[in-house]
PDB file of N, CA and C in Angstrom:
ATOM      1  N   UNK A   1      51.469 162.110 137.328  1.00  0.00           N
ATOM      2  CA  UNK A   1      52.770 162.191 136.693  1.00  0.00           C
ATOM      3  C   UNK A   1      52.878 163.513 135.965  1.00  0.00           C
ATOM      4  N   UNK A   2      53.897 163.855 135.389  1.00  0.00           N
ATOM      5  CA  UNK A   2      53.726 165.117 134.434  1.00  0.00           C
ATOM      6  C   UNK A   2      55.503 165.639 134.696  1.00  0.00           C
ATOM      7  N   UNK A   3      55.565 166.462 133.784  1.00  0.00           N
ATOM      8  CA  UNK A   3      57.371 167.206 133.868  1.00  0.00           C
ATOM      9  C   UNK A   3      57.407 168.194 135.554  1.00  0.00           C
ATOM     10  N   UNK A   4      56.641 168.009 135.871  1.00  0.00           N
ATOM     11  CA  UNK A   4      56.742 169.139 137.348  1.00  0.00           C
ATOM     12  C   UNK A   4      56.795 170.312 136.727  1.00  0.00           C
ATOM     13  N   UNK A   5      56.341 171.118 135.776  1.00  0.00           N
ATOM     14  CA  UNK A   5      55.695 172.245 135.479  1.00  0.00           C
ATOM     15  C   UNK A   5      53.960 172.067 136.290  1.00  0.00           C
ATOM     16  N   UNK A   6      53.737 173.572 136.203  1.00  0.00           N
ATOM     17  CA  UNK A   6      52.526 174.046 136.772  1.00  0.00           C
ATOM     18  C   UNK A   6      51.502 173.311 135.105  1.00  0.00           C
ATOM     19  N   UNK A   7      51.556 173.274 133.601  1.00  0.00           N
ATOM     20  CA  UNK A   7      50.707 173.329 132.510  1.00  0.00           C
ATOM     21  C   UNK A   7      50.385 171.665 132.672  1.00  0.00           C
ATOM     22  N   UNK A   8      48.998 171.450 131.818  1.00  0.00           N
ATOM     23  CA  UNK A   8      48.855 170.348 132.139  1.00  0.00           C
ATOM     24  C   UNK A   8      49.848 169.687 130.803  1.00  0.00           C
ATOM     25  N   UNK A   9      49.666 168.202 130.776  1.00  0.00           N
ATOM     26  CA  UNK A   9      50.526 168.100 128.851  1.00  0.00           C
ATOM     27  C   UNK A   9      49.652 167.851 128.216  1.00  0.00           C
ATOM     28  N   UNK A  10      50.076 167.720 126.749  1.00  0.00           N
ATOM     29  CA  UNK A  10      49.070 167.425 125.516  1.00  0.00           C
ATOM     30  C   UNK A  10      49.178 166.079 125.718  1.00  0.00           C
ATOM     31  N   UNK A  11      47.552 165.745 124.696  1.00  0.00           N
ATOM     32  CA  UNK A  11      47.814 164.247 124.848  1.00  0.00           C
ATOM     33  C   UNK A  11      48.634 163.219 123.871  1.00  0.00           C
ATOM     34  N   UNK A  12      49.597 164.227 123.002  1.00  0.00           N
ATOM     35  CA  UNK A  12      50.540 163.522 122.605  1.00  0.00           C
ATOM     36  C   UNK A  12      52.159 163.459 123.375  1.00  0.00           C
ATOM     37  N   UNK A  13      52.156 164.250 124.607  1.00  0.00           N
ATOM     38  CA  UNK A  13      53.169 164.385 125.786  1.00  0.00           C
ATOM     39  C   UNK A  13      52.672 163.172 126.132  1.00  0.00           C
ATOM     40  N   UNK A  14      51.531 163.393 126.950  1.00  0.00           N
ATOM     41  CA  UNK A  14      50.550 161.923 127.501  1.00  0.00           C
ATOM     42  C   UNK A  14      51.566 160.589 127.037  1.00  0.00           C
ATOM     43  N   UNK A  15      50.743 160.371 125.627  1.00  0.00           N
ATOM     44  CA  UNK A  15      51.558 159.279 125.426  1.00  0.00           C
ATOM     45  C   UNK A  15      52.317 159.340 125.433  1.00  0.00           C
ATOM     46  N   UNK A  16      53.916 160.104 124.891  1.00  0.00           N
ATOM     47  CA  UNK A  16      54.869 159.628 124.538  1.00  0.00           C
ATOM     48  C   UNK A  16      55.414 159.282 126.307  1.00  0.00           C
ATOM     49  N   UNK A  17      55.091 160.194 127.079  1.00  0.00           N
ATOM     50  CA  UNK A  17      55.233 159.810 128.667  1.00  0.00           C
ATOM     51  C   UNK A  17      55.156 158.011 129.072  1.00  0.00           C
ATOM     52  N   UNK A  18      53.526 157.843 128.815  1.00  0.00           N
ATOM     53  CA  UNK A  18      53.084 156.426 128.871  1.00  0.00           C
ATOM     54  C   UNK A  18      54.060 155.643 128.299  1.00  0.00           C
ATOM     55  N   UNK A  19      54.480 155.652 126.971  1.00  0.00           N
ATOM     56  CA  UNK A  19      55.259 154.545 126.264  1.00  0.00           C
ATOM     57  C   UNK A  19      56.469 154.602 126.556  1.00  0.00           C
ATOM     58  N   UNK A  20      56.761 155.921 127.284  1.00  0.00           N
ATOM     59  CA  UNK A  20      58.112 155.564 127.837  1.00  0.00           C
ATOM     60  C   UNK A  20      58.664 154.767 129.144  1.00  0.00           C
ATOM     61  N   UNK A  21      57.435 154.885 130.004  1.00  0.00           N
ATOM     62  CA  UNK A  21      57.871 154.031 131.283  1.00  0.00           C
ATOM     63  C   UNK A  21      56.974 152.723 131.246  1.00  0.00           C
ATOM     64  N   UNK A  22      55.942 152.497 129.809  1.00  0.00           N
ATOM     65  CA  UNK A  22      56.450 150.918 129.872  1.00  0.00           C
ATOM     66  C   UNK A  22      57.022 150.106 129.066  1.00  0.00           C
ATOM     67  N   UNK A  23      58.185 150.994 128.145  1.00  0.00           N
ATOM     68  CA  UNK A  23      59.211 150.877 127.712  1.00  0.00           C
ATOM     69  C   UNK A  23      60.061 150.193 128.722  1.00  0.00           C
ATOM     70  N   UNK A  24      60.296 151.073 129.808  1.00  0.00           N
ATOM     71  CA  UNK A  24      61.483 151.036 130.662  1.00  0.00           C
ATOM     72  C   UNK A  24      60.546 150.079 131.723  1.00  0.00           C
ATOM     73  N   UNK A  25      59.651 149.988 132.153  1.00  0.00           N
ATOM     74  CA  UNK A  25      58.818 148.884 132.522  1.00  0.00           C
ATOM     75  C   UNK A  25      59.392 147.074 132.163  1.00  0.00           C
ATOM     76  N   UNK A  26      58.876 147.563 130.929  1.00  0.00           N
ATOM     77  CA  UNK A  26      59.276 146.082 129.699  1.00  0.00           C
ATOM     78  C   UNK A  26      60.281 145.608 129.927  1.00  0.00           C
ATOM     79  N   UNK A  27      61.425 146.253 129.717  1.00  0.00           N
ATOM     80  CA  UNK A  27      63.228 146.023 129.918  1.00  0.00           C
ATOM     81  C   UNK A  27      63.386 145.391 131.242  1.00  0.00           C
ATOM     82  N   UNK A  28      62.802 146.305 132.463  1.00  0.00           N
ATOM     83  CA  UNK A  28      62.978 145.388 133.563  1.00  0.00           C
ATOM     84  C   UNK A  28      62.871 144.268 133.930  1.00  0.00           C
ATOM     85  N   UNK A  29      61.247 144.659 133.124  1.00  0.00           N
ATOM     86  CA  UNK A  29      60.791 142.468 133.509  1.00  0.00           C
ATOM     87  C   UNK A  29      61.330 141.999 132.568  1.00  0.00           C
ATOM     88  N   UNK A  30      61.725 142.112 131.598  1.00  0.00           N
ATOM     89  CA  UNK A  30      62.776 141.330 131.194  1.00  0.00           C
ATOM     90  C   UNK A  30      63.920 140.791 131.616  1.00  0.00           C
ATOM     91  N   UNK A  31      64.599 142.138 131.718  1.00  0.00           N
ATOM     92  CA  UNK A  31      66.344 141.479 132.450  1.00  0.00           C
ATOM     93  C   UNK A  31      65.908 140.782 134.238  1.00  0.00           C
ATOM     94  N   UNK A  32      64.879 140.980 134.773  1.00  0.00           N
ATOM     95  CA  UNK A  32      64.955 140.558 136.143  1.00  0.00           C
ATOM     96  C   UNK A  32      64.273 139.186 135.297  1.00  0.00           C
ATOM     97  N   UNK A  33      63.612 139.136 134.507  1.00  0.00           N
ATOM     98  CA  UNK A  33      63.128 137.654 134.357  1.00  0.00           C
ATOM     99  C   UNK A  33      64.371 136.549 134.092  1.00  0.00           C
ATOM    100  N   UNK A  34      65.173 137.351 133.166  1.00  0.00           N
ATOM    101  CA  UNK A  34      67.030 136.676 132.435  1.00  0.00           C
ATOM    102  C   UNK A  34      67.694 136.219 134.147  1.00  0.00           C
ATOM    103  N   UNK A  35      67.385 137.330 135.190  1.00  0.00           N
ATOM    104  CA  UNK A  35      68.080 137.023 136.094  1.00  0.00           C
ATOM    105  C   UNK A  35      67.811 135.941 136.956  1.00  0.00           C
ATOM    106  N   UNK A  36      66.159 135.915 136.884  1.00  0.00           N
ATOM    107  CA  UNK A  36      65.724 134.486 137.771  1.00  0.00           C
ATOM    108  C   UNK A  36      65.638 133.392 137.036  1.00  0.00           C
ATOM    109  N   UNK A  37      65.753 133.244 136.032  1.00  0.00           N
ATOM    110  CA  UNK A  37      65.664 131.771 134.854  1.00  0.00           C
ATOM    111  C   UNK A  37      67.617 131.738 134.733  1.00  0.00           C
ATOM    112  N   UNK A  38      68.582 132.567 135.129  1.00  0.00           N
ATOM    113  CA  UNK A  38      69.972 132.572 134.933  1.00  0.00           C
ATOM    114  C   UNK A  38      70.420 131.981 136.404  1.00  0.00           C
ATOM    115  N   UNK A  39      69.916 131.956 136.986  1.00  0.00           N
ATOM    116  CA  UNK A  39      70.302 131.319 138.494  1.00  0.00           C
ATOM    117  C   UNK A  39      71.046 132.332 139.252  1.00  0.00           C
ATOM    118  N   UNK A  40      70.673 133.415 138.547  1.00  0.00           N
ATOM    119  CA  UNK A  40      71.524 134.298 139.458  1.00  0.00           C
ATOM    120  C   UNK A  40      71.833 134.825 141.060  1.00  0.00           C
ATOM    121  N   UNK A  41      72.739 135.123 141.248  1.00  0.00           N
ATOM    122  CA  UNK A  41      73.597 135.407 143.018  1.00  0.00           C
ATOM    123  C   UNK A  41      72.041 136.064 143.538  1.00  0.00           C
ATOM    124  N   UNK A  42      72.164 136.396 144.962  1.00  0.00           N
ATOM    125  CA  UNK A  42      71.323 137.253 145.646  1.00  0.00           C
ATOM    126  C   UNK A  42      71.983 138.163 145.574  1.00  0.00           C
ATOM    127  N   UNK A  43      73.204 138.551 145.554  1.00  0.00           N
ATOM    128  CA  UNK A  43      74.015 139.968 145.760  1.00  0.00           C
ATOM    129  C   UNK A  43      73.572 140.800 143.805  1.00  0.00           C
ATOM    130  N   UNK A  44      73.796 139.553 142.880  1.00  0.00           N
ATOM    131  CA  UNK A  44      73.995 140.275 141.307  1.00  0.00           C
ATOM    132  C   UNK A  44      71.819 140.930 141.225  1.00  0.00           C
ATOM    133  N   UNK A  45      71.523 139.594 142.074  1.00  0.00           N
ATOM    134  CA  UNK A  45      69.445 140.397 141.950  1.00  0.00           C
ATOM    135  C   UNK A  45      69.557 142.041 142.815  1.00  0.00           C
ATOM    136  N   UNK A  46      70.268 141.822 144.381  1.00  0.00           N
ATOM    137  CA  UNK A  46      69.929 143.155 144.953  1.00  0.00           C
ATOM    138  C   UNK A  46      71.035 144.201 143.834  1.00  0.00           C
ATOM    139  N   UNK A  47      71.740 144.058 143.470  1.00  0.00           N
ATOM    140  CA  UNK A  47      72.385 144.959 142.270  1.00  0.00           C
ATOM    141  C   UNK A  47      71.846 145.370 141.164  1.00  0.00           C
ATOM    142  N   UNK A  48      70.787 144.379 140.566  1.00  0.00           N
ATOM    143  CA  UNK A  48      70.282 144.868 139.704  1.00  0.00           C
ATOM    144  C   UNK A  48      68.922 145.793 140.092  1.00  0.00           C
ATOM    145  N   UNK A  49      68.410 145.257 141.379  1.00  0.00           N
ATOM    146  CA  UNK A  49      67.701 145.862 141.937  1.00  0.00           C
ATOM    147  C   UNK A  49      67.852 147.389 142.209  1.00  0.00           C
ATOM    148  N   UNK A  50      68.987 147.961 142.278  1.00  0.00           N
ATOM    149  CA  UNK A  50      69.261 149.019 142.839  1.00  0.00           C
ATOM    150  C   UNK A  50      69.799 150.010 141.647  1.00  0.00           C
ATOM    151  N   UNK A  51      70.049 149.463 140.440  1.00  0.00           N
ATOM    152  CA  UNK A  51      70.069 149.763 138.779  1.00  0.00           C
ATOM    153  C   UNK A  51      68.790 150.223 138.478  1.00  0.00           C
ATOM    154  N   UNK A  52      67.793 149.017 138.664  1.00  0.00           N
ATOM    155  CA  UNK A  52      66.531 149.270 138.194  1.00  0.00           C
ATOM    156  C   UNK A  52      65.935 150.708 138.879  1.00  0.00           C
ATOM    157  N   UNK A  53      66.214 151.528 140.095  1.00  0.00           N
ATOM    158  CA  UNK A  53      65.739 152.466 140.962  1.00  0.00           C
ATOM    159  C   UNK A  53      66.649 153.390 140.810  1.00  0.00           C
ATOM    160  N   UNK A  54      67.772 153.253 140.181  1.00  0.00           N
ATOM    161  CA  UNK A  54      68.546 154.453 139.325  1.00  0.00           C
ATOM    162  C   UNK A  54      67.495 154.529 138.209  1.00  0.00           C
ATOM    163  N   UNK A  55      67.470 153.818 137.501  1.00  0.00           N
ATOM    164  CA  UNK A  55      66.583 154.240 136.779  1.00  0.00           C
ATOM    165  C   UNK A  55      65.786 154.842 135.954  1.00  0.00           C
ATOM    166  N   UNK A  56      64.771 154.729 136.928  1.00  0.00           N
ATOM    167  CA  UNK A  56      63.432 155.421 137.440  1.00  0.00           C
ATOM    168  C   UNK A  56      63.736 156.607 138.488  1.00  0.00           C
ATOM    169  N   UNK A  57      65.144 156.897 139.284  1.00  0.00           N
ATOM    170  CA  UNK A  57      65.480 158.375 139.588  1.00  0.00           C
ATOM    171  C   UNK A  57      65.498 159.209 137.960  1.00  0.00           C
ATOM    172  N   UNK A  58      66.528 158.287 137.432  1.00  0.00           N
ATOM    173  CA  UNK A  58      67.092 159.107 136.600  1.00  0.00           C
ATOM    174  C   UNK A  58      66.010 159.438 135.304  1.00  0.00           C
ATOM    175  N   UNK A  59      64.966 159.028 135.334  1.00  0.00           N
ATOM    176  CA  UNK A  59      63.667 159.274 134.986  1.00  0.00           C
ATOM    177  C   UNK A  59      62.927 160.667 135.542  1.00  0.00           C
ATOM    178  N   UNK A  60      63.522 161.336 136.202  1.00  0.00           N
ATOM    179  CA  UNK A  60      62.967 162.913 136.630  1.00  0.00           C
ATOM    180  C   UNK A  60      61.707 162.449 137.538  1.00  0.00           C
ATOM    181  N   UNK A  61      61.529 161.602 138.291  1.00  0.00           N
ATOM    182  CA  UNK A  61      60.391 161.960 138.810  1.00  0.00           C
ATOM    183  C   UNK A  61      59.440 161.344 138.243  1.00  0.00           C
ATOM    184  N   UNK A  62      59.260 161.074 137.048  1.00  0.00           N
ATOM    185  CA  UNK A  62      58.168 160.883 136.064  1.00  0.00           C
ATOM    186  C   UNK A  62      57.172 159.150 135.957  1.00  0.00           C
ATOM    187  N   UNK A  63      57.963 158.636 137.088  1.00  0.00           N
ATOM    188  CA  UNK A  63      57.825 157.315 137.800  1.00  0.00           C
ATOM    189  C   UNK A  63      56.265 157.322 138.263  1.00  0.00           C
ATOM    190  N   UNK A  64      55.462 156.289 138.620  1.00  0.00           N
ATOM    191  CA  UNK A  64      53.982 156.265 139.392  1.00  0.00           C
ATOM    192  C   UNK A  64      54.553 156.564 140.412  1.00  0.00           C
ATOM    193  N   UNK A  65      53.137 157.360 141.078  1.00  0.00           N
ATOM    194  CA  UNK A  65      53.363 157.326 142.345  1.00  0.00           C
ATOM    195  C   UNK A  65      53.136 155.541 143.602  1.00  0.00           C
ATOM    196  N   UNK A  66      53.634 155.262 144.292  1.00  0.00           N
ATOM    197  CA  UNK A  66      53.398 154.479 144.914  1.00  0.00           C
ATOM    198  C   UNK A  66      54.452 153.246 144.147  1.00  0.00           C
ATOM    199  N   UNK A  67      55.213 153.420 143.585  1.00  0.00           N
ATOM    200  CA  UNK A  67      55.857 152.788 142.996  1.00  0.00           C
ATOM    201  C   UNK A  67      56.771 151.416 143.564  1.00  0.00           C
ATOM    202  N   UNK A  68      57.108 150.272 143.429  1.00  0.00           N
ATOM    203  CA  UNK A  68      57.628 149.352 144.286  1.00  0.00           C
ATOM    204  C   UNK A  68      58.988 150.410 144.927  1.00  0.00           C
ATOM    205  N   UNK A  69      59.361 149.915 146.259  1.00  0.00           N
ATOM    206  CA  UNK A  69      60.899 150.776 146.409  1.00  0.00           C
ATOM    207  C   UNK A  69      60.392 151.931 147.187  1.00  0.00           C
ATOM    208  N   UNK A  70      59.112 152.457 146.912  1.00  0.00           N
ATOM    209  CA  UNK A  70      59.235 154.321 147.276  1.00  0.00           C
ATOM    210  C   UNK A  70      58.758 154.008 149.179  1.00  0.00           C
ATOM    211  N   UNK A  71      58.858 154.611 150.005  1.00  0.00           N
ATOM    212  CA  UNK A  71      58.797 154.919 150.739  1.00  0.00           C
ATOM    213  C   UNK A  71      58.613 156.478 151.682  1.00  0.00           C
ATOM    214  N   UNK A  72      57.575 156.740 152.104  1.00  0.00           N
ATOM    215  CA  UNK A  72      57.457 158.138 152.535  1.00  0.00           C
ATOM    216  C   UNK A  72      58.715 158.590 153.611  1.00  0.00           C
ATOM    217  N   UNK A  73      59.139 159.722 153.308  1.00  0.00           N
ATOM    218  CA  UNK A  73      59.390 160.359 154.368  1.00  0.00           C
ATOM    219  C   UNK A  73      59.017 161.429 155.232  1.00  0.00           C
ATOM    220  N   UNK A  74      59.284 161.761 156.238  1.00  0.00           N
ATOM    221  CA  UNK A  74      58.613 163.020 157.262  1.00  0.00           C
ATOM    222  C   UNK A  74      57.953 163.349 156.657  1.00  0.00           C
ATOM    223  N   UNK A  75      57.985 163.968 155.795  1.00  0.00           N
ATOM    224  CA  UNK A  75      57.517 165.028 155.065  1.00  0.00           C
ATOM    225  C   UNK A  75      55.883 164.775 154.446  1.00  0.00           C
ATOM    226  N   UNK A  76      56.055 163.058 154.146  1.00  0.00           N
ATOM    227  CA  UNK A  76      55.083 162.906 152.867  1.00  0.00           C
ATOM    228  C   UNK A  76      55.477 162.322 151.793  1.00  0.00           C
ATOM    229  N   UNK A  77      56.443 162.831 151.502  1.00  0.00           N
ATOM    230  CA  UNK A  77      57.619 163.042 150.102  1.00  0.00           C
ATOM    231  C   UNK A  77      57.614 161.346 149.865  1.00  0.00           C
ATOM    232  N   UNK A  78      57.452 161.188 148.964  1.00  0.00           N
ATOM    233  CA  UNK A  78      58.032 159.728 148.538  1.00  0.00           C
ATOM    234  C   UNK A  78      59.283 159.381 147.324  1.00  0.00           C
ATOM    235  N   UNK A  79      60.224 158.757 148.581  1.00  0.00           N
ATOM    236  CA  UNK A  79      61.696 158.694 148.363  1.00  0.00           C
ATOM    237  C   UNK A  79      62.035 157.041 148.607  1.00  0.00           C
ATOM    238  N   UNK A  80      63.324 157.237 148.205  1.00  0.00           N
ATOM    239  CA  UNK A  80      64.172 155.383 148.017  1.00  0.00           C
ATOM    240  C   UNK A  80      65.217 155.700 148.642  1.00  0.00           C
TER     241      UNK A  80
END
């Protein structure tokens, strides 16, 4: 993981990195947990599903690699 600079980060980047995606980790299993104990649609789960992977775009990258969702392309590249 890291900002996609060439430097490595400090290890107070480190963490604040870490606590942020299982921050945003946390929230998920949360609201997807609200969604399966709420009886919710298959259309409102694949919606939230596709929220949850905005995301983690809109997270720069800064996502694990191999992440649920990612998929290689040609390239290598791992994309959604």
């Amino acid at each position: 993981m890291g900002c996609g600079c060439s430097r490595e980060l400090t290890p107070s980047e480190v963490a604040i990195e870490e606590y942020d995606i299982a921050t945003l980790e946390m929230s998920q299993k949360l609201d997807w947990h609200h969604l399966q104990c709420g009886g919710a649609s298959e259309s409102r789960k694949r919606k939230a599903m596709k929220e949850f992977r905005r995301d983690w775009k809109a997270f720069n990258g800064r996502r694990p690699r191999y992440f649920w969702g990612d998929s290689p392309d040609q390239s290598g590249r791992y994309v959604n």
